[in-house]
Each structure stands twice: as structure tokens, then as C-alpha cells.
N, C-alpha and C. Protein backbone atom coordinates (compact mmCIF):
# COMPACT_ATOMS: atom_id res chain seq x y z
N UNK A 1 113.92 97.04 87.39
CA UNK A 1 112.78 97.49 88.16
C UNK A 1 112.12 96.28 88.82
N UNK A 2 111.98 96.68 90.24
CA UNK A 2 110.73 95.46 90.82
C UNK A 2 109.47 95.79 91.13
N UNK A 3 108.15 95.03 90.55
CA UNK A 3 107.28 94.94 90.54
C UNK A 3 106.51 94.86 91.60
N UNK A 4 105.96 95.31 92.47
CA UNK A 4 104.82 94.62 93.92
C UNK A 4 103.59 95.06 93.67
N UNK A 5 102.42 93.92 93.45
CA UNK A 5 101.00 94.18 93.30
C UNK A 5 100.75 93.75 94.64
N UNK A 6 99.74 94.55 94.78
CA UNK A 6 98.97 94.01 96.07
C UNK A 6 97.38 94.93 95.62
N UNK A 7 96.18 94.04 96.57
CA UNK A 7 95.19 94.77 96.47
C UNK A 7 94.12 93.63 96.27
N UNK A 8 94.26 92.54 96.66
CA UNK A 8 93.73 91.62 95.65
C UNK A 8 92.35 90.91 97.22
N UNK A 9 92.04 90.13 96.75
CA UNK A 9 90.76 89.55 98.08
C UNK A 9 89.81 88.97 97.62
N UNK A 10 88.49 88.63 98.79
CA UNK A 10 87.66 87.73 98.31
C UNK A 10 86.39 89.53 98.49
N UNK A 11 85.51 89.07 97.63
CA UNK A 11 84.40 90.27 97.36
C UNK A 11 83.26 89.81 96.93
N UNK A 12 82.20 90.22 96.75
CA UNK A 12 80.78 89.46 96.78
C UNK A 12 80.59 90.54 95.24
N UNK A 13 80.22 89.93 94.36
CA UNK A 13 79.72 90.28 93.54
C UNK A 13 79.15 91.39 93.33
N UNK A 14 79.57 92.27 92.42
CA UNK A 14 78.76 93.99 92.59
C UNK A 14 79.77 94.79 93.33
N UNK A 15 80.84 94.00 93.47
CA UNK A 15 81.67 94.83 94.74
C UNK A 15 82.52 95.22 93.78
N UNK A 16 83.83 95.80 94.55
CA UNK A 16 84.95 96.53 94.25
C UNK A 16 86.36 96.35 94.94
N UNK A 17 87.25 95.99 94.22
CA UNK A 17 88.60 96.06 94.91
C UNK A 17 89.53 97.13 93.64
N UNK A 18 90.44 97.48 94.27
CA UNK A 18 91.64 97.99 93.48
C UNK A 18 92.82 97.57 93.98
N UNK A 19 93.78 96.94 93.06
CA UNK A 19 94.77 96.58 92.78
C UNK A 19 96.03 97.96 92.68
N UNK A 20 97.24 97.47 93.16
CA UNK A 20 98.29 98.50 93.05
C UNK A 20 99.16 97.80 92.42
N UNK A 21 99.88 98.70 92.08
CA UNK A 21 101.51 98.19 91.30
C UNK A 21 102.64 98.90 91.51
N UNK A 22 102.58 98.83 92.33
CA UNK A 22 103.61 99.83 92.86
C UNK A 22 105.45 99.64 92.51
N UNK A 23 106.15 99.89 91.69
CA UNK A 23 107.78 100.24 90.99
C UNK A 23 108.82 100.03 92.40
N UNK A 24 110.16 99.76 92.55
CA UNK A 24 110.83 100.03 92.73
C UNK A 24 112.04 100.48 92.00
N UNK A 25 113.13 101.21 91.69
CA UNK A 25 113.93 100.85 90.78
C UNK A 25 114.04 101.69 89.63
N UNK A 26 113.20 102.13 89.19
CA UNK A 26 113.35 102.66 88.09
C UNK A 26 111.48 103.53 88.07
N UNK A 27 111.60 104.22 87.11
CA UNK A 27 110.37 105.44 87.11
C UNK A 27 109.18 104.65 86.07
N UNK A 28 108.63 104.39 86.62
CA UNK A 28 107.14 103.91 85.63
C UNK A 28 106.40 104.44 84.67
N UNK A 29 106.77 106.15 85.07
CA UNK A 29 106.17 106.58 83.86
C UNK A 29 106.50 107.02 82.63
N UNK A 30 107.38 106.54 82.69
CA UNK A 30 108.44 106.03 81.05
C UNK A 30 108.06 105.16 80.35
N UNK A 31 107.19 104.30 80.76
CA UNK A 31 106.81 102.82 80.40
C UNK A 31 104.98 102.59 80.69
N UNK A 32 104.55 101.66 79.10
CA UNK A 32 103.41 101.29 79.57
C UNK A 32 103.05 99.85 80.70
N UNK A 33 102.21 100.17 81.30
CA UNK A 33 101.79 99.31 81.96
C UNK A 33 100.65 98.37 81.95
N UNK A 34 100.78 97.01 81.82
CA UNK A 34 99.68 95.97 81.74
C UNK A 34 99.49 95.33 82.66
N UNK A 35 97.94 94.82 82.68
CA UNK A 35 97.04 94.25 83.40
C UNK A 35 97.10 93.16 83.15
N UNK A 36 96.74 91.77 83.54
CA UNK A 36 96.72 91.06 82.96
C UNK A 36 95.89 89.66 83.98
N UNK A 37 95.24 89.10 83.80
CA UNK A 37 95.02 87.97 84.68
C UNK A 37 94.75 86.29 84.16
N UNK A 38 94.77 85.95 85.13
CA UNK A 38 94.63 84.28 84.53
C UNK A 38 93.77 83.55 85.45
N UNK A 39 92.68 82.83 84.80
CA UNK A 39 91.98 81.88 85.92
C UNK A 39 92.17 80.99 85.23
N UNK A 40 91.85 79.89 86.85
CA UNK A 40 92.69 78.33 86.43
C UNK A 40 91.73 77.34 85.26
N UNK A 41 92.57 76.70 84.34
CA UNK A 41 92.50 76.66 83.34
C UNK A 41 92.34 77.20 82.10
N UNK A 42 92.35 78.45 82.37
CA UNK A 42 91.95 79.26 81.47
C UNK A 42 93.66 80.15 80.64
N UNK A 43 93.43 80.53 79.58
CA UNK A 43 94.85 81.32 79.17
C UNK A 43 94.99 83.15 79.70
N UNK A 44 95.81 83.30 79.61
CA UNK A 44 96.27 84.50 80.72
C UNK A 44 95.83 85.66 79.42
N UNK A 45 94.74 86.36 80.00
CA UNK A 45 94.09 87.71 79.26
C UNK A 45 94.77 88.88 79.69
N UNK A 46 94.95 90.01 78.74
CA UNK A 46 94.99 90.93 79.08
C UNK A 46 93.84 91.87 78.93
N UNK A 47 93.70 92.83 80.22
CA UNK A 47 92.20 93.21 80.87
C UNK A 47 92.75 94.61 80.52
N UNK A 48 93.63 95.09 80.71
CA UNK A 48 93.93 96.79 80.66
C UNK A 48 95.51 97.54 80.55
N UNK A 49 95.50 98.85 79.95
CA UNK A 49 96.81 99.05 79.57
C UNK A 49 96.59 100.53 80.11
N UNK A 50 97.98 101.47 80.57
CA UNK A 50 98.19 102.69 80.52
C UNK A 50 99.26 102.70 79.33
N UNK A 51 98.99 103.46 78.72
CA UNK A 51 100.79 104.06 78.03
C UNK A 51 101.51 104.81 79.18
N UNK A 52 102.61 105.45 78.41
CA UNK A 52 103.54 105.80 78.89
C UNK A 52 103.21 107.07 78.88
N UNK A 53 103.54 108.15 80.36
CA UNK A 53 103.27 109.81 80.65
C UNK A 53 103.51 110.26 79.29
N UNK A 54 102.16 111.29 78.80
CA UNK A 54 102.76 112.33 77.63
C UNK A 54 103.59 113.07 77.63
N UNK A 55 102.82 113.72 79.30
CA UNK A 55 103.35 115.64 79.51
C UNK A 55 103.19 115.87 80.80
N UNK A 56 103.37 116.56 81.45
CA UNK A 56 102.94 116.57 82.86
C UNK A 56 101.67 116.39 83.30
N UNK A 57 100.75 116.67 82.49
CA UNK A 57 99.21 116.85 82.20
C UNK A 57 98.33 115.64 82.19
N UNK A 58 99.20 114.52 81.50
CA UNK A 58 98.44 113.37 80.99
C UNK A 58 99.11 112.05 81.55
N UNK A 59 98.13 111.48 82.08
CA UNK A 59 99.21 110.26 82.60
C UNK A 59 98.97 108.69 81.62
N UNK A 60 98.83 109.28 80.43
CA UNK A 60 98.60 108.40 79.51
C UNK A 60 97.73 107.69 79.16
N UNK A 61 97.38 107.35 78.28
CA UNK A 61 96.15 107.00 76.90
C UNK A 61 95.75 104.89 77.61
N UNK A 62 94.62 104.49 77.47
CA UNK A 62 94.26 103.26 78.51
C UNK A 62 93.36 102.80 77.32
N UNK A 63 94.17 101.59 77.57
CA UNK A 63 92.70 100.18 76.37
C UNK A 63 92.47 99.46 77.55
N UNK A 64 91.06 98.85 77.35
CA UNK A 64 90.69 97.82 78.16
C UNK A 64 89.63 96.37 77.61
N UNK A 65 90.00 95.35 77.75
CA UNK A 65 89.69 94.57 77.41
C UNK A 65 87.89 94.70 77.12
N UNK A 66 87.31 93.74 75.85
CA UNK A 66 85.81 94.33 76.01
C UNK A 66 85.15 93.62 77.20
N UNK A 67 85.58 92.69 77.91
CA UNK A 67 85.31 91.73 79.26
C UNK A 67 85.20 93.03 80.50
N UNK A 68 86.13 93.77 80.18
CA UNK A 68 85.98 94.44 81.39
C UNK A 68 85.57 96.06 80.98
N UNK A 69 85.64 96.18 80.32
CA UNK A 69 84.93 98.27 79.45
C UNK A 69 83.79 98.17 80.39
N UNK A 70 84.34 99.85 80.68
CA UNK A 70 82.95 100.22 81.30
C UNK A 70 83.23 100.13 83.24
N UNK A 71 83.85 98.90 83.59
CA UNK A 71 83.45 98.16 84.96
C UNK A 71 85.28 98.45 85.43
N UNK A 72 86.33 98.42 85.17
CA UNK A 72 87.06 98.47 85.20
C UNK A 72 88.04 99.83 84.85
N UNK A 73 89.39 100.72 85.48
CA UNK A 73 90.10 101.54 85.44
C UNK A 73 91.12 101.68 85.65
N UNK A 74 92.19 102.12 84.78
CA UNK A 74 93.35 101.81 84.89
C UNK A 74 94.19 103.15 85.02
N UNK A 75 94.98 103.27 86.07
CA UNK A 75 95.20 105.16 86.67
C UNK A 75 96.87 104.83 87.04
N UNK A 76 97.29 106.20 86.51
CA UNK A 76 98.65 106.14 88.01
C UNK A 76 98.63 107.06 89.03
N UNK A 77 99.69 106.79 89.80
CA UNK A 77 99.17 107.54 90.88
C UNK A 77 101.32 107.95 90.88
N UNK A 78 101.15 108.96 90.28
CA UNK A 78 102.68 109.18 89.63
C UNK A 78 103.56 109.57 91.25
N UNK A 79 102.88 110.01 92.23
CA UNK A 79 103.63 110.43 93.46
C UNK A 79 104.19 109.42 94.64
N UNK A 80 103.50 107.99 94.02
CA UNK A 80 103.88 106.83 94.52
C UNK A 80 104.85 105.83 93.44
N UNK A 81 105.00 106.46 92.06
CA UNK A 81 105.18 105.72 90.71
C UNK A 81 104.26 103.99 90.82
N UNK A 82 103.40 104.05 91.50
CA UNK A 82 102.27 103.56 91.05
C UNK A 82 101.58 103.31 89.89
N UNK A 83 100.64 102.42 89.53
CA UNK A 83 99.84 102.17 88.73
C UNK A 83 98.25 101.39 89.31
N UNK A 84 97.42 101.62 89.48
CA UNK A 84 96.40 101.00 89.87
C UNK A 84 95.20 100.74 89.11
N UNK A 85 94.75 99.81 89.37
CA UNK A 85 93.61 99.07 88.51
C UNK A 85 92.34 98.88 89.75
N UNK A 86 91.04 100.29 89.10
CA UNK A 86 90.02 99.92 89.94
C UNK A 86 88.93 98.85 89.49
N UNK A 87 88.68 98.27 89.95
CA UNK A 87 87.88 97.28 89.33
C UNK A 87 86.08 97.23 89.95
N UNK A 88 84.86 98.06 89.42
CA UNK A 88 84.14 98.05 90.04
C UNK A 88 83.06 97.03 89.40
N UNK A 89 82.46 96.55 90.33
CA UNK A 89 80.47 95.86 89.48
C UNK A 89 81.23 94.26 89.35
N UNK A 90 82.13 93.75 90.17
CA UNK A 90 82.34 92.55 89.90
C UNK A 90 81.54 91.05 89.64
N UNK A 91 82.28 90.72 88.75
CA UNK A 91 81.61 89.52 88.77
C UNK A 91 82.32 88.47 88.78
N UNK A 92 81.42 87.00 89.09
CA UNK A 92 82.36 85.99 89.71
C UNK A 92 83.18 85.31 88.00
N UNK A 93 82.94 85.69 87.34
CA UNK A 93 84.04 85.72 86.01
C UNK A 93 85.40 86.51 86.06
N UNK A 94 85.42 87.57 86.80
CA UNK A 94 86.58 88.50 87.28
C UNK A 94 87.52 87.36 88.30
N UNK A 95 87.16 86.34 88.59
CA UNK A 95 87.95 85.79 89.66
C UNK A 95 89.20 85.11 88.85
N UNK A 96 89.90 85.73 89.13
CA UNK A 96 91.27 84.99 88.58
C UNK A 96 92.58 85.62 89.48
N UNK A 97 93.92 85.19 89.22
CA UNK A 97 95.39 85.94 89.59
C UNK A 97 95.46 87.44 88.45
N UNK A 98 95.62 87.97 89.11
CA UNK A 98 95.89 89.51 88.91
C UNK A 98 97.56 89.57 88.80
N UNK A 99 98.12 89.64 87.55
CA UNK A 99 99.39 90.40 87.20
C UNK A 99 99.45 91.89 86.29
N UNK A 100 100.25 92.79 86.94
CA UNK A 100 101.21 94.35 86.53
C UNK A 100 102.24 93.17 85.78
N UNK A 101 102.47 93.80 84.48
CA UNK A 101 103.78 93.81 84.00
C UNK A 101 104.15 95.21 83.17
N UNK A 102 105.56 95.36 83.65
CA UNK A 102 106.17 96.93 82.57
C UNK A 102 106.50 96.68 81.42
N UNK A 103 106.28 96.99 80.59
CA UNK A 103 106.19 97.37 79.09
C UNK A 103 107.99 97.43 79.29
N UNK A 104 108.34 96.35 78.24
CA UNK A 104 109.62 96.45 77.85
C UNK A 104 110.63 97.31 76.58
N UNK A 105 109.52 98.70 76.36
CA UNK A 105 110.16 99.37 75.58
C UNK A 105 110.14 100.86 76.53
N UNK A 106 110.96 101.35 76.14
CA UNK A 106 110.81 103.17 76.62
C UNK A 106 109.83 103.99 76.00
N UNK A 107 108.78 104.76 76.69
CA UNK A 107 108.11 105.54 76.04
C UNK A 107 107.25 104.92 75.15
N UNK A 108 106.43 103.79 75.46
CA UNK A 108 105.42 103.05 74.94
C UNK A 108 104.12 103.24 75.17
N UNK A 109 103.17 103.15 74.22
CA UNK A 109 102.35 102.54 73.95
C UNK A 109 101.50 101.52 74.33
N UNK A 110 100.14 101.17 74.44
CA UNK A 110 99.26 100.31 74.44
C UNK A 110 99.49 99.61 73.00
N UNK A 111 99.64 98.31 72.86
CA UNK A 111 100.01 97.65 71.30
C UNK A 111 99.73 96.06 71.83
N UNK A 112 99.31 95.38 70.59
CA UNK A 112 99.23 93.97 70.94
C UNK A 112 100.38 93.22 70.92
N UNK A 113 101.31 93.77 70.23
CA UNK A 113 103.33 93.08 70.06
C UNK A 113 104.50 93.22 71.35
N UNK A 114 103.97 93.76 72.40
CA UNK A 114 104.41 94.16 73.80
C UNK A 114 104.84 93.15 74.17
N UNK A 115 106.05 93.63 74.40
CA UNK A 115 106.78 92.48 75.49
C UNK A 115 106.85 93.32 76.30
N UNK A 116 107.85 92.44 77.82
CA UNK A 116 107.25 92.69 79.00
C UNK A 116 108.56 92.56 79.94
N UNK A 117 109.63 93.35 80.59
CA UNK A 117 110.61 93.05 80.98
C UNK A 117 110.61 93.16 82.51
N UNK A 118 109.50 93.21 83.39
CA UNK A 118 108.91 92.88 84.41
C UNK A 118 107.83 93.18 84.85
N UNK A 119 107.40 91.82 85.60
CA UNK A 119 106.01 91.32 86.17
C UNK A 119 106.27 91.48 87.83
N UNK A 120 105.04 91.80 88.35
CA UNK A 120 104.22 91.84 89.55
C UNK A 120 104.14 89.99 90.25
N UNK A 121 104.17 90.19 91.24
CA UNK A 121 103.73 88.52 91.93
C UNK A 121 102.91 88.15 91.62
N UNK A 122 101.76 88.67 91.20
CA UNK A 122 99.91 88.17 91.31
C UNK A 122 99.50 88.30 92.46
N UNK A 123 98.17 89.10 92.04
CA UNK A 123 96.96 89.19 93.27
C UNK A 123 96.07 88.09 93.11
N UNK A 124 95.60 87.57 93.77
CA UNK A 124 94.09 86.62 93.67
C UNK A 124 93.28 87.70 93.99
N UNK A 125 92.07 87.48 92.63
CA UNK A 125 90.83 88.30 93.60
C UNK A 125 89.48 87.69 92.55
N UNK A 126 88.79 86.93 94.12
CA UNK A 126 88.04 85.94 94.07
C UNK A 126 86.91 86.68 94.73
N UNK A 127 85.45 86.26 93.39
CA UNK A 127 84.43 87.03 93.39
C UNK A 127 83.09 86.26 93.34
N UNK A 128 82.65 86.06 94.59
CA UNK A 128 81.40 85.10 95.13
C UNK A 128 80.24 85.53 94.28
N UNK A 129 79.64 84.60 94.19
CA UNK A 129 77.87 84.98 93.80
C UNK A 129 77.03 85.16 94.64
């Protein structure tokens, strides 16, 4: 499967961007999907998770980092095999590279032991005061 995020920019604080993740290759909603970002110097966090589709009904169960609860949303958009991350009420602490990676098991879970058998390019999304 290949990964393409896009969605990423410069935004003034209080603002809003959403991020995509859009699949080639293989079906996404077999697999959980992570969020993840890194600002410079800093170690690479993970901000948010979907699991993997239940039922037709549910597009799966979402943790989110306590940095971002509340301000942040993590959705698919199954008719694009998409995954998107809305990110609202920013703040200039949110400024980092934005990576999607797919959950390297079938039919997964949100879990802290996740590996990851492909990643997204990175978005930058840089958030003024």
C-alpha cells in the first residue's frame, strides 16, 4: 500500500486545517490508522488512532493523545479509502510534520505495541501566534 498525506499549511492560531491520508493499493479499512507528528527537536508523538472497520456501520473505535482530546478528530472517509485528521483550536505547539502510518497487522486495533508497515510523506502544519 502507498501512503499520500496532504492537507498540511501555515494557520494562525484558533484555526483549523485537516489532513488526508489517502491509500493506494490495498483497502484501509482492514487496518488501523495512526497519526503521528514530530517537531524539530522534539521525539515523534503519536496524536491519534482509528481502528480497523467493525461493520458497515462503524468506521472504527479512535484514541487521541491527551495533547490533543477534545481539539482534534480522527474519521474515514471509506468512499475515498481515506483517513482524515481534523484538527481544530490550534495552537502554535501543534506545529510540527504530520505523518499517516497503516497499522501493520490485519484487523487492528488502537494499541501501544503497533508496528507500522507504511507511512505517509509528512505534512508540515505550522501554527502562528
Amino acid at each position: 500500500v502507498q501512503l499520500q498525506a496532504s492537507g498540511g499549511g501555515l494557520v494562525q492560531a484558533g484555526g483549523s486545517l485537516r489532513l488526508s491520508c489517502a491509500a493506494s493499493g490495498d483497502d484501509l479499512d482492514d487496518y488501523a490508522v495512526h497519526w503521528f507528528r514530530q517537531a524539530p527537536g522534539k521525539e515523534r508523538e503519536e496524536v491519534a488512532c482509528i481502528s480497523s472497520v467493525n461493520d458497515w456501520t462503524d468506521d472504527g473505535s479512535t484514541t487521541y493523545s491527551d495533547s490533543v482530546t477534545g481539539r482534534f478528530s480522527v474519521s474515514r472517509d471509506r468512499s475515498k479509502n481515506t483517513v482524515l485528521l481534523q484538527m481544530n483550536n490550534l495552537k502554535p505547539e501543534d506545529t510540527a510534520v504530520y505523518y499517516c502510518a497503516r497499522d501493520a497487522l490485519y484487523d487492528s486495533n488502537c494499541r501501544r505495541d503497533a508496528t507500522y508497515d507504511s507511512w505517509g510523506q509528512g505534512s508540515q502544519v505550522t501554527v502562528s501566534s
